[in-house]
C-alpha atoms as a PDB file:
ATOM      1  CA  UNK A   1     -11.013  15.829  10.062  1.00  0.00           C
ATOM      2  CA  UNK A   2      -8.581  12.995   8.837  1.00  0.00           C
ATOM      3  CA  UNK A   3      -5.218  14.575   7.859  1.00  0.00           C
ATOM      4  CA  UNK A   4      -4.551  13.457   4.221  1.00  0.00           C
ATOM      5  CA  UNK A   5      -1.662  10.809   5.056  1.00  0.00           C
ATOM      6  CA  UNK A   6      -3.673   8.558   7.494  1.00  0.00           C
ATOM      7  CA  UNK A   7      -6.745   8.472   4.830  1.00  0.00           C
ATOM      8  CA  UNK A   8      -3.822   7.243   2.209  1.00  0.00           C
ATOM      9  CA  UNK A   9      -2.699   4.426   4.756  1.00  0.00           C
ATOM     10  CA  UNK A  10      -6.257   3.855   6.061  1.00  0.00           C
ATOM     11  CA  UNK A  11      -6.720   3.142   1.966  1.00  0.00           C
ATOM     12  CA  UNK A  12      -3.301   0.837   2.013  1.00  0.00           C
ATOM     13  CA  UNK A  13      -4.332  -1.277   4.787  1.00  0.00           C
ATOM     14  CA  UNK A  14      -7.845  -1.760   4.054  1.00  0.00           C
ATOM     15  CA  UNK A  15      -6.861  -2.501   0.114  1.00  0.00           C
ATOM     16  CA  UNK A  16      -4.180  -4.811   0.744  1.00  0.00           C
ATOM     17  CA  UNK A  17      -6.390  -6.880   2.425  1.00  0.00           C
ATOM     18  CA  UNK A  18      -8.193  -7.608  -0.349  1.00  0.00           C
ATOM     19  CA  UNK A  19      -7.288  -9.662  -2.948  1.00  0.00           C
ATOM     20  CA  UNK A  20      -6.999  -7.680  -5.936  1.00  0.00           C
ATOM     21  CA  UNK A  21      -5.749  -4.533  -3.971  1.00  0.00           C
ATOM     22  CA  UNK A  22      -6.082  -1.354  -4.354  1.00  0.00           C
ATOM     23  CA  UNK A  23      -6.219   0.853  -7.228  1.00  0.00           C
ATOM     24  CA  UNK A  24      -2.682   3.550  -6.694  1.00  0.00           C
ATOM     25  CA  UNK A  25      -5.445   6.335  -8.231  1.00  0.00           C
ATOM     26  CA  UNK A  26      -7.632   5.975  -5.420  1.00  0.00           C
ATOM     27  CA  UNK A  27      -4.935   6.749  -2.711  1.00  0.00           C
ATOM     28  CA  UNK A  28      -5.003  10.192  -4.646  1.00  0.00           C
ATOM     29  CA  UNK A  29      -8.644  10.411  -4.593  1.00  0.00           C
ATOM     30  CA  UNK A  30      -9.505   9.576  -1.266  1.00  0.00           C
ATOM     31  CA  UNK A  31      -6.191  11.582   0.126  1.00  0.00           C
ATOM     32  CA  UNK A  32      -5.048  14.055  -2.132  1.00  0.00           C
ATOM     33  CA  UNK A  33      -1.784  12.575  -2.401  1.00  0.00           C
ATOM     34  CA  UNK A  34       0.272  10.551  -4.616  1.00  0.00           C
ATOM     35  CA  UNK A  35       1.368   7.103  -3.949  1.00  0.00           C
ATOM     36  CA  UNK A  36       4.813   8.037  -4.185  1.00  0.00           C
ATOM     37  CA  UNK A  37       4.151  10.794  -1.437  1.00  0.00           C
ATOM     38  CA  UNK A  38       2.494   7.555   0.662  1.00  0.00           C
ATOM     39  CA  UNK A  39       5.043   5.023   0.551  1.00  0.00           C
ATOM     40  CA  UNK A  40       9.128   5.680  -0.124  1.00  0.00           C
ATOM     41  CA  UNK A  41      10.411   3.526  -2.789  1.00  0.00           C
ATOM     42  CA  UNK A  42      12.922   2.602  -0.242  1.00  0.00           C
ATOM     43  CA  UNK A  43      10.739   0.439   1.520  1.00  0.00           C
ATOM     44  CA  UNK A  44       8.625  -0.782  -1.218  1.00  0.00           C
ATOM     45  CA  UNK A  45      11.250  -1.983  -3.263  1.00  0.00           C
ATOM     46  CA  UNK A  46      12.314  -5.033  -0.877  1.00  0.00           C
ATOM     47  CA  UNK A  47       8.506  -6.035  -0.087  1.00  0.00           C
ATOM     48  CA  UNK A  48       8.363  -6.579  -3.463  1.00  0.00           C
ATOM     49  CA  UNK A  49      11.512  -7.864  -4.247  1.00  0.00           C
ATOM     50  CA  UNK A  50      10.892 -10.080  -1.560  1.00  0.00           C
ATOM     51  CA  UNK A  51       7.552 -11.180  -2.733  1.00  0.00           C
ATOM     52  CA  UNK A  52       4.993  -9.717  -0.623  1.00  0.00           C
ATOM     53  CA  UNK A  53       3.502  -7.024  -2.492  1.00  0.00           C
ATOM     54  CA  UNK A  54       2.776  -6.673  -6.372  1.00  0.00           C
ATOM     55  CA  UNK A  55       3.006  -3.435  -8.174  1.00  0.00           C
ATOM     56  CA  UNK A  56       1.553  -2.488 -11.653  1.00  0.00           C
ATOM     57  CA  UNK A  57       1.050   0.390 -13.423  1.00  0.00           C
ATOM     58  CA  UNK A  58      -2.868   0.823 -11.851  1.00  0.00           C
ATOM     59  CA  UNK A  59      -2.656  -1.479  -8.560  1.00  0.00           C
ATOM     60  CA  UNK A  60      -0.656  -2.325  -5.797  1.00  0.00           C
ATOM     61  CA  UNK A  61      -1.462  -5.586  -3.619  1.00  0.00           C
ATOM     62  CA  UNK A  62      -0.404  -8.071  -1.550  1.00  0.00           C
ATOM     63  CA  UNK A  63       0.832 -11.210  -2.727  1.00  0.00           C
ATOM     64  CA  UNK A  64      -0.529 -14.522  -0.711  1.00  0.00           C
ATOM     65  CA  UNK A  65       2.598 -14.409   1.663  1.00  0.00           C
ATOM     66  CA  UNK A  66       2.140 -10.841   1.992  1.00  0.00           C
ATOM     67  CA  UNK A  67      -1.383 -11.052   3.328  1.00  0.00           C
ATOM     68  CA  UNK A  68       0.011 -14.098   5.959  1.00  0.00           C
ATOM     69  CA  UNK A  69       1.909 -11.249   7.732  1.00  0.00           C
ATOM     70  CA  UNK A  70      -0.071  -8.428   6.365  1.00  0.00           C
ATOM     71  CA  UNK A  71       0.130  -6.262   9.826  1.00  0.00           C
ATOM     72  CA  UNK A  72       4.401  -6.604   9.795  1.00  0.00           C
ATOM     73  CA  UNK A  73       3.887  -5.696   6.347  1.00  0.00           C
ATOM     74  CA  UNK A  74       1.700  -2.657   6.684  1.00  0.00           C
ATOM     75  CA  UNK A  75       3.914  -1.774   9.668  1.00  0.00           C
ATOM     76  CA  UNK A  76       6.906  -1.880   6.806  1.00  0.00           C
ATOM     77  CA  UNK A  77       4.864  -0.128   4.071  1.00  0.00           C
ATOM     78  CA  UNK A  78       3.876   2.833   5.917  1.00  0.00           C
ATOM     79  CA  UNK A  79       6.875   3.804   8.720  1.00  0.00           C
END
């Protein structure tokens, strides 16, 4: 069995790899959590501000740059 919080960041870093992301609903249907419970504002706020990651309402993703050091990121994202 996969606790709930490693399915959430095996969603993250299989998502971000993708272009268009991942949908923030399916972290809560493939965990049981929500993304807020995943990832702290704390550290998403500078990825973003700092251009690596794009957030909207439905999707969260990584930008070009973000997917250039995508494992540093990750590493950031999910600590």
């Amino acid at each position: 069995t996969i606790e709930p919080g490693a399915r959430a960041a095996e969603v993250l870093m299989m998502g971000l790899r993708l272009t268009e992301g991942v949908p923030v609903a399916r972290i809560k249907a493939r965990s049981g959590l929500e993304f807020d419970e995943v990832v702290s504002g704390d550290r998403l706020a500078p990825l973003v501000d700092g251009g690596l990651l794009t957030l909207t309402d439905s999707h969260i993703s990584a930008t070009t740059a973000g997917r250039r050091v995508l494992d540093s990121l990750l590493a950031a994202l999910l600590a």
